[in-house]
C-alpha atoms as a PDB file:
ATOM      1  CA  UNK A   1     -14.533  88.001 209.226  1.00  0.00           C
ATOM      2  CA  UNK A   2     -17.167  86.883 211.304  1.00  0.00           C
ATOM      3  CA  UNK A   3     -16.457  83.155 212.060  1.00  0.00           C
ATOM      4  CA  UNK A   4     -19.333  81.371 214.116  1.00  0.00           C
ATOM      5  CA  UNK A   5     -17.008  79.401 216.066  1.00  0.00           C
ATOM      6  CA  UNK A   6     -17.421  77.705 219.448  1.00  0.00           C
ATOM      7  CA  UNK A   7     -14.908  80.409 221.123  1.00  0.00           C
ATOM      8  CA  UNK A   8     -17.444  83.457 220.163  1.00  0.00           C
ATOM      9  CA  UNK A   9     -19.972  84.453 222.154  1.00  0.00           C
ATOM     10  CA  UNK A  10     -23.294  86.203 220.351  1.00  0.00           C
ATOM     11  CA  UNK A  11     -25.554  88.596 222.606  1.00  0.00           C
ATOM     12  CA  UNK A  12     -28.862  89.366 220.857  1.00  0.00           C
ATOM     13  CA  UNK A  13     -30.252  92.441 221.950  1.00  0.00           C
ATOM     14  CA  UNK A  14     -34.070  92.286 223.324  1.00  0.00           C
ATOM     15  CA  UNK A  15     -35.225  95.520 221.703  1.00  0.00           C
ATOM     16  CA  UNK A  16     -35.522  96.771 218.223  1.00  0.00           C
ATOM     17  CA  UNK A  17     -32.825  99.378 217.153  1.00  0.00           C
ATOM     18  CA  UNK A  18     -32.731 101.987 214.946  1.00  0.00           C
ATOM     19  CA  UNK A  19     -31.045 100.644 211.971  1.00  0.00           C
ATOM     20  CA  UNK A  20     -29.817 104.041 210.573  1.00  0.00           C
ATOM     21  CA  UNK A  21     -27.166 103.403 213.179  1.00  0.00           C
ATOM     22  CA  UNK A  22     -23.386 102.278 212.133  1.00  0.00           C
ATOM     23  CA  UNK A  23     -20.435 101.042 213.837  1.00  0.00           C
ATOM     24  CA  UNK A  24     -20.157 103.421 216.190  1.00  0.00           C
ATOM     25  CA  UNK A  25     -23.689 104.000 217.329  1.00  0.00           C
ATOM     26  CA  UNK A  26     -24.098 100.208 217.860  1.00  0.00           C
ATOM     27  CA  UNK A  27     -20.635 100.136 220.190  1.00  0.00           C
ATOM     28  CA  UNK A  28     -22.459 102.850 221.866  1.00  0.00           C
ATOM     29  CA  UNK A  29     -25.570 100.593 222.450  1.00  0.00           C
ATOM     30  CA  UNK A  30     -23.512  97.643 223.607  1.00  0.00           C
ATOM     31  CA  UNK A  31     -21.435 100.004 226.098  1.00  0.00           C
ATOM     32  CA  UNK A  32     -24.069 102.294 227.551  1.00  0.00           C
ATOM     33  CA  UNK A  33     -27.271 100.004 227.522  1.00  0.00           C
ATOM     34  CA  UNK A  34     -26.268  96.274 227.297  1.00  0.00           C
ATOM     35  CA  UNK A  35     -23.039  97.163 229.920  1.00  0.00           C
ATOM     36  CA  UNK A  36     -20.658  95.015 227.451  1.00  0.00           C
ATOM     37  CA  UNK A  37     -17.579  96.044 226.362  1.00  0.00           C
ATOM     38  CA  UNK A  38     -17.368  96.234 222.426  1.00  0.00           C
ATOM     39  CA  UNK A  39     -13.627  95.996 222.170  1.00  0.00           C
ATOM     40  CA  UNK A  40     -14.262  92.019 222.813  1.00  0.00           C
ATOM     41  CA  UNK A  41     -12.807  89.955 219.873  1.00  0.00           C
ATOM     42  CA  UNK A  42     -14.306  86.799 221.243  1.00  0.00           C
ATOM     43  CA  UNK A  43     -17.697  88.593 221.903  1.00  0.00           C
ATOM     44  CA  UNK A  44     -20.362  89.723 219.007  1.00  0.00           C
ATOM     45  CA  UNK A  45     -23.707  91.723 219.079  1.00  0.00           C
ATOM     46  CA  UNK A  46     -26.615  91.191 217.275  1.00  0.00           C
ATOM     47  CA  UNK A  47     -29.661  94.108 216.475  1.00  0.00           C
ATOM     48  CA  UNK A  48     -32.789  94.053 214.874  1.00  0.00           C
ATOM     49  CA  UNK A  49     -34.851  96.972 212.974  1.00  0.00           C
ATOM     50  CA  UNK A  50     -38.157  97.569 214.492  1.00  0.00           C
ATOM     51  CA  UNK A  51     -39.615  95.429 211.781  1.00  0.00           C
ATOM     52  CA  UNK A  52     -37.486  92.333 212.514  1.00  0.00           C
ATOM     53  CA  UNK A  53     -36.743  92.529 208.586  1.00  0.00           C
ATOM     54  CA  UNK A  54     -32.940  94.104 209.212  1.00  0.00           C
ATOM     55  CA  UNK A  55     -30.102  92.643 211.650  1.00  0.00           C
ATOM     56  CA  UNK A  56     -26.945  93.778 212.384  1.00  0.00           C
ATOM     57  CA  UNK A  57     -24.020  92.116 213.701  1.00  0.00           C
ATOM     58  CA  UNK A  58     -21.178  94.225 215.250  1.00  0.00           C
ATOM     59  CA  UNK A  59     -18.238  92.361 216.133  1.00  0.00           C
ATOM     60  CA  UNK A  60     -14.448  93.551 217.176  1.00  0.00           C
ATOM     61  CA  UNK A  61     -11.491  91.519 214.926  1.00  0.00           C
ATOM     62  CA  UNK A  62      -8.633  93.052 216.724  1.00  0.00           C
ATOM     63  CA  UNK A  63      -7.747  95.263 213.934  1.00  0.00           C
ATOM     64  CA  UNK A  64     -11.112  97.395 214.378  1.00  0.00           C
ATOM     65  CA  UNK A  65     -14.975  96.851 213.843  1.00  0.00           C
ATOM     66  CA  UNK A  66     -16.778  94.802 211.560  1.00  0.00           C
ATOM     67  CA  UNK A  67     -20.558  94.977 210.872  1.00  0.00           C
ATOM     68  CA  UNK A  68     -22.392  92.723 209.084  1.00  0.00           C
ATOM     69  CA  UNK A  69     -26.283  93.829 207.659  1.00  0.00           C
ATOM     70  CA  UNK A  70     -28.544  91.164 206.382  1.00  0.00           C
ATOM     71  CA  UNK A  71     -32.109  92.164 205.275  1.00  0.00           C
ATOM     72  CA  UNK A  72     -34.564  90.015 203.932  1.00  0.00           C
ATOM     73  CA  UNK A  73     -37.206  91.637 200.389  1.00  0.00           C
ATOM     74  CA  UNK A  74     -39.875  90.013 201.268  1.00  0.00           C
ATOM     75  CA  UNK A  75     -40.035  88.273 204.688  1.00  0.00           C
ATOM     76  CA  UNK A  76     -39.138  89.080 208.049  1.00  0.00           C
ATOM     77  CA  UNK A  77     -36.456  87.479 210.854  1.00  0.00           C
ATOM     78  CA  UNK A  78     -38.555  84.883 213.529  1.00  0.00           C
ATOM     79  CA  UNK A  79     -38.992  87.618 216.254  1.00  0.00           C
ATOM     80  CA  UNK A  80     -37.478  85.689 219.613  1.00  0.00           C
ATOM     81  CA  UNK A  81     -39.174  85.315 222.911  1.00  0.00           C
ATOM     82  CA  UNK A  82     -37.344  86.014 225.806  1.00  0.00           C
ATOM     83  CA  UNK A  83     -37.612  84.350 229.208  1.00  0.00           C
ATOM     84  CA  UNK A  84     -35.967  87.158 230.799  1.00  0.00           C
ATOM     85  CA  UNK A  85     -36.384  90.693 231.263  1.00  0.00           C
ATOM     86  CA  UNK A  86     -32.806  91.698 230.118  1.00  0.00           C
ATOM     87  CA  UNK A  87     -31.471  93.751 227.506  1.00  0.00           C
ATOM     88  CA  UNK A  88     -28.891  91.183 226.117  1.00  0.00           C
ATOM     89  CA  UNK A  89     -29.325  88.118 225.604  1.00  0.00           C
ATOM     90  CA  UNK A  90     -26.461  84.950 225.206  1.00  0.00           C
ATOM     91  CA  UNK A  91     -27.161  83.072 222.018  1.00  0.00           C
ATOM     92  CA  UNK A  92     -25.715  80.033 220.973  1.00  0.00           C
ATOM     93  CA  UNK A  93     -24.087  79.683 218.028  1.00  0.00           C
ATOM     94  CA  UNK A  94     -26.911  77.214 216.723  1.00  0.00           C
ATOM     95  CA  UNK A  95     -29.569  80.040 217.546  1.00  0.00           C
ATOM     96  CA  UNK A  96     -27.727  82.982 215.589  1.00  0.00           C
ATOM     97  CA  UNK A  97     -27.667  80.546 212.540  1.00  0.00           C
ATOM     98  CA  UNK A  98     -31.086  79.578 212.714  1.00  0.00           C
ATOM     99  CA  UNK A  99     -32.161  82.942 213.459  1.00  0.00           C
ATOM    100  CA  UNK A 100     -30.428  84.213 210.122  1.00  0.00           C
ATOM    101  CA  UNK A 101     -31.553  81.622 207.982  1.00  0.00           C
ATOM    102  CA  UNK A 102     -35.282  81.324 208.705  1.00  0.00           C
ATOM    103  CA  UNK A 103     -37.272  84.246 206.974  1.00  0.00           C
ATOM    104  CA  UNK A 104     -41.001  84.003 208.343  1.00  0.00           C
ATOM    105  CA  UNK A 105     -43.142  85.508 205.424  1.00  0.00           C
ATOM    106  CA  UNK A 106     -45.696  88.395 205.712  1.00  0.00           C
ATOM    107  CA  UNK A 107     -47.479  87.409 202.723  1.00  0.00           C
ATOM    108  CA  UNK A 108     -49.183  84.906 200.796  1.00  0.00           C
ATOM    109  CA  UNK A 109     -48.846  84.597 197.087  1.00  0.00           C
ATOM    110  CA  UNK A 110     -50.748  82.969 194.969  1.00  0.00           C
END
């Protein structure tokens, strides 16, 4: 179970992924390109889809891999700004929450 404790740390990667991918294809992306090791249990990853409308969160719990998917129907994830030019970001706990609660809409009904 994904806890978001103080103890965790979240690293948001800084360029759409291809969502198709599953547990292992994301540990593959955290070893090869973000140079992280996914066997962390204190560490967790974060992806977006290339429409900021999918994230994944990959996460080791000791007894294997857990992924969590959230997707939005109508709306999209805010799409961060980064200072840097790095692949992974740290997040703060506070900034993975807001980040999956706030859906940004793409259109306007009336």
């Amino acid at each position: 179970m994904l806890d978001f404790n103080v103890r965790t740390r979240y690293y948001l990667c800084d360029k759409p992924t291809d969502m198709r991918k599953g547990r292992n294809g994301l540990a593959g992306i955290v070893r090869e390109i973000l140079n992280r090791d996914p066997l962390r249990y204190d560490e967790a990853f974060i992806f977006y889809g290339r429409h900021y409308d999918i994230v994944k969160i990959l996460h080791y719990d000791l007894n294997g891999y857990v992924m969590y998917e959230k997707w939005f129907d109508e709306g999209r994830f805010l799409k961060p700004v980064f200072m840097e030019a790095r692949r992974c970001h740290r997040i703060s706990r506070e900034q993975l929450i807001l980040l999956l609660a706030t859906a940004v809409q793409t259109k306007l009904c009336i």
